[in-house]
C-alpha atoms as a PDB file:
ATOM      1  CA  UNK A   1      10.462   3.326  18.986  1.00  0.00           C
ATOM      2  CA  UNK A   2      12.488   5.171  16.352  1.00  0.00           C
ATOM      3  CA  UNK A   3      16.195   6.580  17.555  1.00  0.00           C
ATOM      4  CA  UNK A   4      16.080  10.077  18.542  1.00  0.00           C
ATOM      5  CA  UNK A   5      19.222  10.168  16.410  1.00  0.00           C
ATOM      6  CA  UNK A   6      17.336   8.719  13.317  1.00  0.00           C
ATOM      7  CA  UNK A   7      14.032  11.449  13.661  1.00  0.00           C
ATOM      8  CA  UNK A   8      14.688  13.133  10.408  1.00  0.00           C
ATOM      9  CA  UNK A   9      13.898   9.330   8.697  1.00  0.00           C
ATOM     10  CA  UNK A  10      10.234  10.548  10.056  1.00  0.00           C
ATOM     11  CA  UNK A  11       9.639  12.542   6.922  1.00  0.00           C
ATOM     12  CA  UNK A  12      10.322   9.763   4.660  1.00  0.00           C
ATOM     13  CA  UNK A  13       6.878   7.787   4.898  1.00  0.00           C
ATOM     14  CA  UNK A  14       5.404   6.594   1.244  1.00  0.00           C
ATOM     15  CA  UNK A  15       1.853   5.767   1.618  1.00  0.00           C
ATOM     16  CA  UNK A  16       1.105   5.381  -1.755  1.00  0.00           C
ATOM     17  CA  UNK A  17       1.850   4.091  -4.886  1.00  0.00           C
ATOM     18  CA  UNK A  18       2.997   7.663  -6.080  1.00  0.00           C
ATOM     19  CA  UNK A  19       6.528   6.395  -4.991  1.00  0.00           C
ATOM     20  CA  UNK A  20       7.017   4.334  -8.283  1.00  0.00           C
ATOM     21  CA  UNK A  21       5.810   7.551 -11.063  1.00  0.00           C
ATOM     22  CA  UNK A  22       8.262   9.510  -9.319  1.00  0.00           C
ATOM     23  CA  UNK A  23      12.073   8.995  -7.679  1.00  0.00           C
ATOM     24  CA  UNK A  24      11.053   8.844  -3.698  1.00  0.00           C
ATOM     25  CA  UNK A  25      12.478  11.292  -1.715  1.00  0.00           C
ATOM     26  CA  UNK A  26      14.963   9.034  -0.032  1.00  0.00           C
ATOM     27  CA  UNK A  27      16.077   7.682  -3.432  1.00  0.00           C
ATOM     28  CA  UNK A  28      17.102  11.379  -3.981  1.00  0.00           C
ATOM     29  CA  UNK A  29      18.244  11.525  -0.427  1.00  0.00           C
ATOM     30  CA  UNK A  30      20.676   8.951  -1.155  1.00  0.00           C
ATOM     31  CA  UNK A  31      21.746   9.990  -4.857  1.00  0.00           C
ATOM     32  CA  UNK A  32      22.226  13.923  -3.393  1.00  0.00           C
ATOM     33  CA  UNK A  33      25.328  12.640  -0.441  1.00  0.00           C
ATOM     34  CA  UNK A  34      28.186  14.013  -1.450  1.00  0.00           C
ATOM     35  CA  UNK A  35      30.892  11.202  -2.445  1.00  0.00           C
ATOM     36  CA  UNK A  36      34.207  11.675  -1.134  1.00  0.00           C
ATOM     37  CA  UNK A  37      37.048  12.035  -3.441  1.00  0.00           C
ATOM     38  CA  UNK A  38      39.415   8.675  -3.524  1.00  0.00           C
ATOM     39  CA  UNK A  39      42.475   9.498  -5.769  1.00  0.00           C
ATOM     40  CA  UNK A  40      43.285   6.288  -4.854  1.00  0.00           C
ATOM     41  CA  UNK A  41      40.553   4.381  -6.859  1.00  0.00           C
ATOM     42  CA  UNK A  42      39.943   3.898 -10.302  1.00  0.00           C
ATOM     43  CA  UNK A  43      36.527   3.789 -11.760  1.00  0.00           C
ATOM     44  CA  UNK A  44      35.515   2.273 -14.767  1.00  0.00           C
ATOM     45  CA  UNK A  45      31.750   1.626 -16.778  1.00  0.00           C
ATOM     46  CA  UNK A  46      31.938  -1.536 -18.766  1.00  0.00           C
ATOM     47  CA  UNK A  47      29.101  -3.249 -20.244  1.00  0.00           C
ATOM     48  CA  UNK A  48      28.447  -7.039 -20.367  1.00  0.00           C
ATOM     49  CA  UNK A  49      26.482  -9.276 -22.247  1.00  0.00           C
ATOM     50  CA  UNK A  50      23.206 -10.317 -21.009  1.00  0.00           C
ATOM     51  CA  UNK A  51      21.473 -13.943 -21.395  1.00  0.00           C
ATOM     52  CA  UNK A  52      19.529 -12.312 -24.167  1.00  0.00           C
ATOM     53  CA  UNK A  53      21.281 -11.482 -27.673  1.00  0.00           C
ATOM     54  CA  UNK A  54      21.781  -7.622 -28.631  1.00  0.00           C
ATOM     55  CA  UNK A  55      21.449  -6.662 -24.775  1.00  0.00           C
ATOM     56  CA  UNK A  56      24.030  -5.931 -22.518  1.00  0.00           C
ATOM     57  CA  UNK A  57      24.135  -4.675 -18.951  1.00  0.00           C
ATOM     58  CA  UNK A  58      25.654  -1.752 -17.484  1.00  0.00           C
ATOM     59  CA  UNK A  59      27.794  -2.513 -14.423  1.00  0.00           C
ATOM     60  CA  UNK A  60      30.186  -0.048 -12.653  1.00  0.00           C
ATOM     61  CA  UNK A  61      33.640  -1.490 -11.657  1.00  0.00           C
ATOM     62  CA  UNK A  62      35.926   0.205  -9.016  1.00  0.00           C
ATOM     63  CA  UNK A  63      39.668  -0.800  -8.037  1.00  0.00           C
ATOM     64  CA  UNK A  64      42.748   0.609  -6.215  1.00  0.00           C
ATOM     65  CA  UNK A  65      45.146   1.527  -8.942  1.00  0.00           C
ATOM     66  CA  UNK A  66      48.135   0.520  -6.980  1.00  0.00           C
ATOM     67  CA  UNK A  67      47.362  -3.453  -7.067  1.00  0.00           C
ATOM     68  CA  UNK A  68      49.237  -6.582  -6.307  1.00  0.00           C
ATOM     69  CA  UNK A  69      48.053 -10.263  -6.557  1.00  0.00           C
ATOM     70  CA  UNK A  70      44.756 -10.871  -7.041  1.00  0.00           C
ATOM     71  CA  UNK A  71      41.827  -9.209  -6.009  1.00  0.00           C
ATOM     72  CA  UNK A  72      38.136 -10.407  -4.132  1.00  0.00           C
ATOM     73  CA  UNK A  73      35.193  -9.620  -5.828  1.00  0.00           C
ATOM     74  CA  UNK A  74      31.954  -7.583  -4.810  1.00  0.00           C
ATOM     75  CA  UNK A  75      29.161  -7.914  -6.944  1.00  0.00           C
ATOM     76  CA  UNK A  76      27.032  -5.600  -5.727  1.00  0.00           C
ATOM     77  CA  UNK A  77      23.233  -4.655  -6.147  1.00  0.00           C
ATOM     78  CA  UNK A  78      21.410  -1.918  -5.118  1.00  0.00           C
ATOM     79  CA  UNK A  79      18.252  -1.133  -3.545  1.00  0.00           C
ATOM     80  CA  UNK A  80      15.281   0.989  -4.853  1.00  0.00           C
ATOM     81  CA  UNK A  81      12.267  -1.507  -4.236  1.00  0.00           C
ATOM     82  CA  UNK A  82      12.627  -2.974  -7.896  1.00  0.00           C
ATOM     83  CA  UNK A  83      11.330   0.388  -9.028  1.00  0.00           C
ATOM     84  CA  UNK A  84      14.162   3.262  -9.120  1.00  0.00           C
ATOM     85  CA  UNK A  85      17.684   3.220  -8.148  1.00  0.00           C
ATOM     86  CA  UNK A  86      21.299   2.514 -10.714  1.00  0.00           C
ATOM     87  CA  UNK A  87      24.830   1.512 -10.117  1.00  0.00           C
ATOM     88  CA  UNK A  88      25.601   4.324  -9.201  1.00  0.00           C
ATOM     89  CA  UNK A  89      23.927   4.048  -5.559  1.00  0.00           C
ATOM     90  CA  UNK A  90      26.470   3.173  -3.064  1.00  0.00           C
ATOM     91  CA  UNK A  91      29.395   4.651  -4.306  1.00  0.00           C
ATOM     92  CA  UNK A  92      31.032   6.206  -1.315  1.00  0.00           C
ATOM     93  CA  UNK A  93      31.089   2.381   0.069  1.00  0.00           C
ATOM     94  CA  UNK A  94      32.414   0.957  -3.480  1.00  0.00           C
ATOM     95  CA  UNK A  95      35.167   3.183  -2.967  1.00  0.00           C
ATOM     96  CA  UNK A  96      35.889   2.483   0.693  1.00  0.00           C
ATOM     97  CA  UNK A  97      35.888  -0.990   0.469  1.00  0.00           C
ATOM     98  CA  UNK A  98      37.980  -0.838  -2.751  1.00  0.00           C
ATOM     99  CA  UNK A  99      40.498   1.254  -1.134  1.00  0.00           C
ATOM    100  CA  UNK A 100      40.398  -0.553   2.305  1.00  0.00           C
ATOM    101  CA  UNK A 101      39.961  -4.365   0.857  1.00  0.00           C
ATOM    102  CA  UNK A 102      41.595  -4.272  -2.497  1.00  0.00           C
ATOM    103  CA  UNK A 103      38.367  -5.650  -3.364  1.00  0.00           C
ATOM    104  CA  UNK A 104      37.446  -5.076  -7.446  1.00  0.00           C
ATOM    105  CA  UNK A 105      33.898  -3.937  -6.879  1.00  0.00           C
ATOM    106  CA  UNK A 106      31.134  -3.936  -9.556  1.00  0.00           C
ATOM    107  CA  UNK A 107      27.731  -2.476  -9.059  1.00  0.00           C
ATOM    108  CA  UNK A 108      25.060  -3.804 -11.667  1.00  0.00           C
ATOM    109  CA  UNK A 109      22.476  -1.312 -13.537  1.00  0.00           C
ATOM    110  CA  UNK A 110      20.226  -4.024 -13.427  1.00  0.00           C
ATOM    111  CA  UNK A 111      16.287  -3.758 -15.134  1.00  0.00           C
ATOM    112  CA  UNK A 112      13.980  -2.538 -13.260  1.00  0.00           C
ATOM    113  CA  UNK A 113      10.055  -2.943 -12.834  1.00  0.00           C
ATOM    114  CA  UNK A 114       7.720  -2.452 -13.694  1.00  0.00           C
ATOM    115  CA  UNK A 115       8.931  -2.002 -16.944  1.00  0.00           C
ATOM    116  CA  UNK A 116      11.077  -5.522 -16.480  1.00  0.00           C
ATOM    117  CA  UNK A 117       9.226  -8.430 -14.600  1.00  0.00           C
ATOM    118  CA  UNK A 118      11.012 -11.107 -12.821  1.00  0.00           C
ATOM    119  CA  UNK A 119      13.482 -12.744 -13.485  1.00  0.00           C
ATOM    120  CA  UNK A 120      15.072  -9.985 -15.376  1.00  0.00           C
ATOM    121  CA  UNK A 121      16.805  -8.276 -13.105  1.00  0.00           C
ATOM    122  CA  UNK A 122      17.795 -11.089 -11.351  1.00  0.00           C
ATOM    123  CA  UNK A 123      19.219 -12.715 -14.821  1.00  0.00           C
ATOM    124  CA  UNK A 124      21.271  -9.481 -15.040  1.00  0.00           C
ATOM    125  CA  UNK A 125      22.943 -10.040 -12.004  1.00  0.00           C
ATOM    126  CA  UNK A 126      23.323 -13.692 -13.178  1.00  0.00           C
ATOM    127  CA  UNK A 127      25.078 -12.322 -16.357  1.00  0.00           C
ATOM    128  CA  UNK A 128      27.271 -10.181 -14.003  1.00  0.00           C
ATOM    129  CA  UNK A 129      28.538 -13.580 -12.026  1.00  0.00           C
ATOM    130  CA  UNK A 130      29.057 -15.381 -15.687  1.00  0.00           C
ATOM    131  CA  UNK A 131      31.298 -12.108 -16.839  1.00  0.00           C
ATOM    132  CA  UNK A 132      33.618 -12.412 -13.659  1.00  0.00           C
ATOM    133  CA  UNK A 133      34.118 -15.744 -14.025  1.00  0.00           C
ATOM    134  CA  UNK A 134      34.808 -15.196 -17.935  1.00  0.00           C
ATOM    135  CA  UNK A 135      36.493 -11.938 -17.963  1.00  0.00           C
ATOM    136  CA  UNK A 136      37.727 -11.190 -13.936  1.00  0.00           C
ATOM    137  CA  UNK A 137      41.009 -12.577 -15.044  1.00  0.00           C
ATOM    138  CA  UNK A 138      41.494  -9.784 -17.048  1.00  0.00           C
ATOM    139  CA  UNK A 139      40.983  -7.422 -13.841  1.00  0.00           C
ATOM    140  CA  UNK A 140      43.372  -9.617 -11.370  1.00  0.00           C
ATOM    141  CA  UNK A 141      39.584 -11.117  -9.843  1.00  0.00           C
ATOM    142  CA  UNK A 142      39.907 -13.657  -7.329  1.00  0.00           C
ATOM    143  CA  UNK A 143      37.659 -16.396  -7.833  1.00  0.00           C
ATOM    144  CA  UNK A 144      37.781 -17.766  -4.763  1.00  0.00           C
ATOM    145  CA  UNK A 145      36.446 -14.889  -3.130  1.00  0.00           C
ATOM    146  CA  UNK A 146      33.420 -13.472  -5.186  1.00  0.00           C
ATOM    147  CA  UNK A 147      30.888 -12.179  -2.668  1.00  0.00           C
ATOM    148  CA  UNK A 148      27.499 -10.850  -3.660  1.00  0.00           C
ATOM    149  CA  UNK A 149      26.260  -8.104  -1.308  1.00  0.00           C
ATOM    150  CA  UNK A 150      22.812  -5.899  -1.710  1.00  0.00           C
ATOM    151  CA  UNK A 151      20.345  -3.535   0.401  1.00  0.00           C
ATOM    152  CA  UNK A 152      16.989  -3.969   0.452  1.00  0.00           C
ATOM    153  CA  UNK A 153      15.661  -4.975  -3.270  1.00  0.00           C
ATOM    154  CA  UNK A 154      19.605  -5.329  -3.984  1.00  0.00           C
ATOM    155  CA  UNK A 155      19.927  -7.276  -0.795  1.00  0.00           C
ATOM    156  CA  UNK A 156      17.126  -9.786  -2.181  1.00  0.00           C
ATOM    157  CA  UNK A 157      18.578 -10.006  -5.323  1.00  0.00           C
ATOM    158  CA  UNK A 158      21.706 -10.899  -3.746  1.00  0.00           C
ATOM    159  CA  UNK A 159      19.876 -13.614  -1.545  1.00  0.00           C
ATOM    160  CA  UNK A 160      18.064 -14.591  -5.076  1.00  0.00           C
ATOM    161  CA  UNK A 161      21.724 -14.658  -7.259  1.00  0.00           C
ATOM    162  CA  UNK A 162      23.387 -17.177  -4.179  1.00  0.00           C
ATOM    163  CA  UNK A 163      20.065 -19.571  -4.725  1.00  0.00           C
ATOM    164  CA  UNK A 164      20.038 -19.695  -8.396  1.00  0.00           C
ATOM    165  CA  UNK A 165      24.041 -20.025  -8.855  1.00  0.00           C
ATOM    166  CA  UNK A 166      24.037 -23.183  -6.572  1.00  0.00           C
ATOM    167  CA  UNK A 167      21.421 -24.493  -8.152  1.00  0.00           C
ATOM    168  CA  UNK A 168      22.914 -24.267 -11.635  1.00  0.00           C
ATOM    169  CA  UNK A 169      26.015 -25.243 -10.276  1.00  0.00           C
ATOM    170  CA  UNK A 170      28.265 -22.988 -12.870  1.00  0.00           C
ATOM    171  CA  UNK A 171      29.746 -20.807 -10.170  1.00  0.00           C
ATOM    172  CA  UNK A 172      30.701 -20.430  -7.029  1.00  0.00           C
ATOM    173  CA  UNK A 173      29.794 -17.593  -4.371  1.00  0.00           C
ATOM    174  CA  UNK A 174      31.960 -17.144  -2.056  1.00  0.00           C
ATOM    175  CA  UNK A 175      29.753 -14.914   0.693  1.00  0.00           C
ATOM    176  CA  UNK A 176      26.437 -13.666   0.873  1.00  0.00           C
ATOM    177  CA  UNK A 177      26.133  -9.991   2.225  1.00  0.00           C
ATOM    178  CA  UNK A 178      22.603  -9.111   2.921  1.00  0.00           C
ATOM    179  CA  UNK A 179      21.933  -5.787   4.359  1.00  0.00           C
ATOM    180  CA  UNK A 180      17.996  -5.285   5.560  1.00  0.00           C
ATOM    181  CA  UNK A 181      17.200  -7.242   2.195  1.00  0.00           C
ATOM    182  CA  UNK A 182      13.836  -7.144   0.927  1.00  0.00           C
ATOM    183  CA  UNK A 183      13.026 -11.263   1.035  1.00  0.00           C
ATOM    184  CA  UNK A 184       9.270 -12.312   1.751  1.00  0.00           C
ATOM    185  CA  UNK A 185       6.691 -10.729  -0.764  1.00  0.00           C
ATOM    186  CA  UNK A 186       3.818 -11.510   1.893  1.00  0.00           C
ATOM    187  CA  UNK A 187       5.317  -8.697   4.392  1.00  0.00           C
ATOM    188  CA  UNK A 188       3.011  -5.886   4.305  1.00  0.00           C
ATOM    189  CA  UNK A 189       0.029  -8.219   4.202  1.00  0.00           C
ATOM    190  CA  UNK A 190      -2.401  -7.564   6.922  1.00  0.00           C
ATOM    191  CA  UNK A 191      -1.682  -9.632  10.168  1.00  0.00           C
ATOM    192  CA  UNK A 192       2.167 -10.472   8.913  1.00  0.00           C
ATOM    193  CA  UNK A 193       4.040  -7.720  10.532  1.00  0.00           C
ATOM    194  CA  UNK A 194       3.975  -6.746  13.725  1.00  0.00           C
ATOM    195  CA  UNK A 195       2.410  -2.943  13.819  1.00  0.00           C
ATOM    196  CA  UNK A 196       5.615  -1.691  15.638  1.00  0.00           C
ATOM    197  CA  UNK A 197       7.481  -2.437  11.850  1.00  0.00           C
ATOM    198  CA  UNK A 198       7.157  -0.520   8.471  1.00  0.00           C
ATOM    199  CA  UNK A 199       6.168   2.896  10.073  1.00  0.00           C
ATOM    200  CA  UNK A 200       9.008   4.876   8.481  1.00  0.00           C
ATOM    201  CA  UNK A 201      10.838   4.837   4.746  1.00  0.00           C
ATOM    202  CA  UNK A 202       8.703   1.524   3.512  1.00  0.00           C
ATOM    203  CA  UNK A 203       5.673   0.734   4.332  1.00  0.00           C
ATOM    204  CA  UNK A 204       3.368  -2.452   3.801  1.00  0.00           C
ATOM    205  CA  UNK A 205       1.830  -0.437   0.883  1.00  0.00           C
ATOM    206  CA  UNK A 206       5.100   0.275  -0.898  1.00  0.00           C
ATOM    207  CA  UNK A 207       6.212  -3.050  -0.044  1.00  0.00           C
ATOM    208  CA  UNK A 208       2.662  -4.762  -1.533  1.00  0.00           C
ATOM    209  CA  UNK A 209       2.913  -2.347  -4.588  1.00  0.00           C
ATOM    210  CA  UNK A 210       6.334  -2.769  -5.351  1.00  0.00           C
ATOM    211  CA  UNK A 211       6.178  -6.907  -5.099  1.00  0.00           C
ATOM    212  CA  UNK A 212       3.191  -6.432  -7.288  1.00  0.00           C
ATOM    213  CA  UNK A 213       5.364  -4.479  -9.949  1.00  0.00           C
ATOM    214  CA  UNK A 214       8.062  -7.150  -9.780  1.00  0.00           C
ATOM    215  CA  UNK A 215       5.774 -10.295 -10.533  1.00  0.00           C
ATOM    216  CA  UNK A 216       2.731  -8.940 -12.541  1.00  0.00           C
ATOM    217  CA  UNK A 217       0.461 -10.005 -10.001  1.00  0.00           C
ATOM    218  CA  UNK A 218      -1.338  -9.506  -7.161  1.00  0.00           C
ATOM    219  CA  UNK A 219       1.092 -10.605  -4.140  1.00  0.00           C
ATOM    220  CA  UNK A 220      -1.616 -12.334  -2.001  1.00  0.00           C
ATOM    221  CA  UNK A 221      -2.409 -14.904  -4.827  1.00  0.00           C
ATOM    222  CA  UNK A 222       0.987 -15.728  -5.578  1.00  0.00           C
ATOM    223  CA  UNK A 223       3.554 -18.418  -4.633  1.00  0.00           C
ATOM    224  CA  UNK A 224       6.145 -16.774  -6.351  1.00  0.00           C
ATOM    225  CA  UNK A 225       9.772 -18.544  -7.069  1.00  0.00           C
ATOM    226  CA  UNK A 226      12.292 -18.832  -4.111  1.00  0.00           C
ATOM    227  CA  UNK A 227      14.701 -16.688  -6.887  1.00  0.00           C
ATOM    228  CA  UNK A 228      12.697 -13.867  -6.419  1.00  0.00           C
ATOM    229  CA  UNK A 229      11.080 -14.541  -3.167  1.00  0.00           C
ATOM    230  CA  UNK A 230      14.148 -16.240  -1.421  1.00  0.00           C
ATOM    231  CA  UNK A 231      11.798 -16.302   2.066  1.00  0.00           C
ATOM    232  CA  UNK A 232      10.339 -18.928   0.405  1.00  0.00           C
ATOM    233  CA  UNK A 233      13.443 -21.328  -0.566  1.00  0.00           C
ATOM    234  CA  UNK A 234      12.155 -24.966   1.333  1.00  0.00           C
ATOM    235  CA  UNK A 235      15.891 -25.949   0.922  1.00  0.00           C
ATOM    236  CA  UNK A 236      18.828 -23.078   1.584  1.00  0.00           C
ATOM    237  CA  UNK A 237      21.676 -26.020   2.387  1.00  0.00           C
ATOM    238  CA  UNK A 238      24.721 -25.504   0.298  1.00  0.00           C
ATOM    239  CA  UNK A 239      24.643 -21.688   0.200  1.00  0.00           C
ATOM    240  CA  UNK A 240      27.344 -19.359   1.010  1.00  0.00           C
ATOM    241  CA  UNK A 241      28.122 -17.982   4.517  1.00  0.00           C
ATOM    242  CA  UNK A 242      26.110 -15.446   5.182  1.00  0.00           C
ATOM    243  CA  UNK A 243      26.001 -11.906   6.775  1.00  0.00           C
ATOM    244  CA  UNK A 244      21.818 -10.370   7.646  1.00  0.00           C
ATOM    245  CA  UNK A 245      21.995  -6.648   9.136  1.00  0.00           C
ATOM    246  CA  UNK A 246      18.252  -4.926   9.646  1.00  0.00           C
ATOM    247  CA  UNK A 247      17.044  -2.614  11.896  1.00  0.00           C
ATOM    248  CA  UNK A 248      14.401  -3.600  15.145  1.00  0.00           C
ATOM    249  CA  UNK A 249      11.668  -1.257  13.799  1.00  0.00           C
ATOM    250  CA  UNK A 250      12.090  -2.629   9.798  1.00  0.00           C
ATOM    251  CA  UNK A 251       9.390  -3.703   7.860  1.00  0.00           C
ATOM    252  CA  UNK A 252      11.314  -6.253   6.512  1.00  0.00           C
ATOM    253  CA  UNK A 253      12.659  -7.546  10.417  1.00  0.00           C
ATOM    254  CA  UNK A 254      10.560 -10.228  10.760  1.00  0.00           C
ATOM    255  CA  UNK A 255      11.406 -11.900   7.385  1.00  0.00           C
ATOM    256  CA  UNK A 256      15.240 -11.367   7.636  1.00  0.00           C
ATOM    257  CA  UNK A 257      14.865 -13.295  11.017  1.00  0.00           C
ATOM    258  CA  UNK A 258      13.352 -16.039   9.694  1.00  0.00           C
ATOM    259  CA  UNK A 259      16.029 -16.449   6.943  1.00  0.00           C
ATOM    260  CA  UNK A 260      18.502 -16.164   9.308  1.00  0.00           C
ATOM    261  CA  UNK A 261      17.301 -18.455  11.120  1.00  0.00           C
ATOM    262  CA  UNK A 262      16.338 -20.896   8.356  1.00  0.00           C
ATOM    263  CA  UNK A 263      19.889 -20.662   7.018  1.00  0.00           C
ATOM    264  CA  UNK A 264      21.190 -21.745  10.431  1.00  0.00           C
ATOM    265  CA  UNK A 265      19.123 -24.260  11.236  1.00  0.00           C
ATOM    266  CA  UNK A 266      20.357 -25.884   7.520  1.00  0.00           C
ATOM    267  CA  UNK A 267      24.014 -26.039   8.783  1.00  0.00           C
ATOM    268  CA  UNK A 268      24.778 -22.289   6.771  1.00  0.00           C
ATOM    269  CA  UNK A 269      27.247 -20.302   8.945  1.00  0.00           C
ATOM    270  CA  UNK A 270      25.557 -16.793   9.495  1.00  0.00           C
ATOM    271  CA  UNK A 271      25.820 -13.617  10.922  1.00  0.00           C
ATOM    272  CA  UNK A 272      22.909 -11.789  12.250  1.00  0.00           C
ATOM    273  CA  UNK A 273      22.409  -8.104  13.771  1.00  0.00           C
ATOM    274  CA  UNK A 274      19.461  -6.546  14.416  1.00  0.00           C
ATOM    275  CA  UNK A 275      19.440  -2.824  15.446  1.00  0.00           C
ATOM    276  CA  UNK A 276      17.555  -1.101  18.253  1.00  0.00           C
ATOM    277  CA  UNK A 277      14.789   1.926  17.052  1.00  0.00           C
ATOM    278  CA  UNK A 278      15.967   1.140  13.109  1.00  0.00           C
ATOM    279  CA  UNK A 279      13.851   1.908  10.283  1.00  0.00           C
ATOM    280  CA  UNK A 280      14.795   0.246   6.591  1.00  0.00           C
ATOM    281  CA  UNK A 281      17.541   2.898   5.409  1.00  0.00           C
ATOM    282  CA  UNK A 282      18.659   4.034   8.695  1.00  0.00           C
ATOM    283  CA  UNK A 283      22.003   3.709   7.025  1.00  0.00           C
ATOM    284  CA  UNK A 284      21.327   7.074   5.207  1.00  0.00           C
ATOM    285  CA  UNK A 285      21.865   9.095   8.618  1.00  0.00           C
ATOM    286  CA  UNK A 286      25.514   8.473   8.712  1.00  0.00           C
ATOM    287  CA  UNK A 287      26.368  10.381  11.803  1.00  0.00           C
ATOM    288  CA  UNK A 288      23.771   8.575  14.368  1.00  0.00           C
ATOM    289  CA  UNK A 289      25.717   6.041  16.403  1.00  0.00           C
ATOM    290  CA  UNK A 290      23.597   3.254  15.527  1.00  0.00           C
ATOM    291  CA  UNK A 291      24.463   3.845  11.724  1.00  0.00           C
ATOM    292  CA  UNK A 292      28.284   3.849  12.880  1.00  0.00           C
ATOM    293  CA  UNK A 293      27.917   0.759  14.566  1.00  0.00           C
ATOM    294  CA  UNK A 294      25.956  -1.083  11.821  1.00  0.00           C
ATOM    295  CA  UNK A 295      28.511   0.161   9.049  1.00  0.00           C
ATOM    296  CA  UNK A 296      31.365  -0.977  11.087  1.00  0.00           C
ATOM    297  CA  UNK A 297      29.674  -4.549  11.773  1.00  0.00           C
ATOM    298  CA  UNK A 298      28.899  -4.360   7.630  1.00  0.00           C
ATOM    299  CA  UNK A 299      32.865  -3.801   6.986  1.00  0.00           C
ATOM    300  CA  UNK A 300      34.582  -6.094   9.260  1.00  0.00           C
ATOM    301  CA  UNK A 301      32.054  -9.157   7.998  1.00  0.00           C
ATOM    302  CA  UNK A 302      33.342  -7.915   4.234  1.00  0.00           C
ATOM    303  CA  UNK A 303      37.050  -8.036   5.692  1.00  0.00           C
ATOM    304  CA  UNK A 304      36.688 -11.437   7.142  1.00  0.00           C
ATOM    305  CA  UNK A 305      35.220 -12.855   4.057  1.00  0.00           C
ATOM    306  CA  UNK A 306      37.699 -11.159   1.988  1.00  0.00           C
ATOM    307  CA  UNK A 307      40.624 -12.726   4.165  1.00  0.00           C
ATOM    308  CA  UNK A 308      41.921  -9.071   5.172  1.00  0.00           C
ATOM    309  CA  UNK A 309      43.075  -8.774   8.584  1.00  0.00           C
ATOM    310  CA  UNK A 310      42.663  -5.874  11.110  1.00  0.00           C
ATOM    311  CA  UNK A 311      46.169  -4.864  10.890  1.00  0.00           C
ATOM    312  CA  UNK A 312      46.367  -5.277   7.012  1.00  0.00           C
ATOM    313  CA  UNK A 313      43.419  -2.546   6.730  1.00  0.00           C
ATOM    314  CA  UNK A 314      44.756   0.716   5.143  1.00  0.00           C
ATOM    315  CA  UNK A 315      43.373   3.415   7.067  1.00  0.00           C
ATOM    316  CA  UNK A 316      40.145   4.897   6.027  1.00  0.00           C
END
């Protein structure tokens, strides 16, 4: 049952495959909130090389301008399905948590699909990781803290970035931060998801259509890689702490459970919260009390991580 306080998220119900020809409405929902102004923060567009020659990516990077020591990294990824969304999703959060955690956040323009199959974007967010571990020292990074954090797509991709870097064993990821992240591309199937899930913002069509975009195939004959598909990862020992936030009434519930669960039962310290009558991108209806709740939740595991205490915490 959807929150009374979330019933304008009823409108926002893509039943076809119209969603990726045109920006969905909640995409421009989320691009239209009005950003606060932080005086406070710096922001800065810097673009990094990629893993191919002659291409670089696009990243956002915000940070306090009154800094001292160094600083804990957010590299952070944002949602869209694959299909739509930039760096610039988010920002009001990028320029909290840079204010509030001294944190030097960067938000990645990764590729999108269809246009870019997998594992592009997920090879620009690799080439994100590489540049803060190159060039961070430059911008007073903390490598000892670099936390990857995502919603949705962004929130697989995060999931995705914390397989591949252990498994290349370059560098190191601190925390994973993994809000409703989009994990399992067999959710949306018939018979997977309970019929109480995927009613409002994405549905199992958007969610077949845009896996389909992603891989260049159709879903239900796949066995895609764990790095794009992390629900599918036999083996998730040795990855980073990690934070899971999705709402009751989310498509993706039932697959953010299992990982959850999957990560704990491998010895992985984690964090999960699952909120009562919330759709995927309940977050966008700031003011309902379950959005306050989750956001707070969202902050104080970013704190922790970050080694910021309560009473440390500039007020917001």
């Amino acid at each position: 049952m959807l929150d009374p306080q979330l019933a304008a998220l009823a409108e926002f119900r893509p039943r076809s495959t119209a969603l990726a020809t045109a920006p969905s409405a909640m995409i421009e929902a989320l691009m239209a909130k009005p950003v606060p102004a932080a005086e406070d923060v710096e922001k800065h567009e810097v673009f990094i090389d990629a893993s191919q020659p002659d291409r670089q990516v696009r990243c956002l990077i915000y940070r306090r301008k009154a800094r001292t020591g160094l600083n804990p990294v957010i590299l952070y990824m944002h949602g869209g399905g694959y299909l739509q969304g930039s760096a610039e999703m988010g920002e009001a959060s990028h320029l909290h948590l840079a204010r509030e955690l001294d944190a030097l956040v960067i938000s990645i323009d990764y590729r999108l699909s269809p246009m870019t199959r997998f594992p592009g974007a997920l090879e620009d967010c690799y080439a994100a990781l590489r540049w803060v571990y190159c060039q961070g020292g430059a911008w007073d990074a903390d490598l000892s803290r670099v936390m990857v954090s995502g919603a949705s797509a962004g929130g697989g991709l995060a999931a995705g970035l914390a397989l591949l870097a252990r498994d290349r064993g370059e560098f190191q990821i601190h925390f994973q931060h993994l809000i409703y992240p989009m994990l399992d591309d067999r959710s949306g199937m018939p018979g997977v998801a309970p019929a109480c899930t995927g009613e409002y913002v994405w549905t199992p069509e958007a969610n077949v259509f845009a896996w389909q975009s992603l891989l260049g195939d159709d879903p239900a004959s796949m066995s895609p890689s764990p790095y794009a598909a992390p629900a599918r990862a036999t083996d998730v020992s040795g990855l980073p702490p990690a934070f899971i936030a999705c709402g009751a009434i989310d498509l993706f519930i039932v697959e953010n459970v299992a990982y959850a669960r999957k990560l704990i039962c491998a010895g992985v310290p984690t964090e999960l919260h699952v909120y009562a009558g919330a759709p995927h991108g309940f977050h966008l209806i700031g003011e309902a009390d379950v959005t306050r709740s989750a956001n707070r939740d969202s902050f104080n595991a970013l704190a922790r991580a970050a080694g910021v205490r309560e009473h440390d915490r500039r007020a917001a």
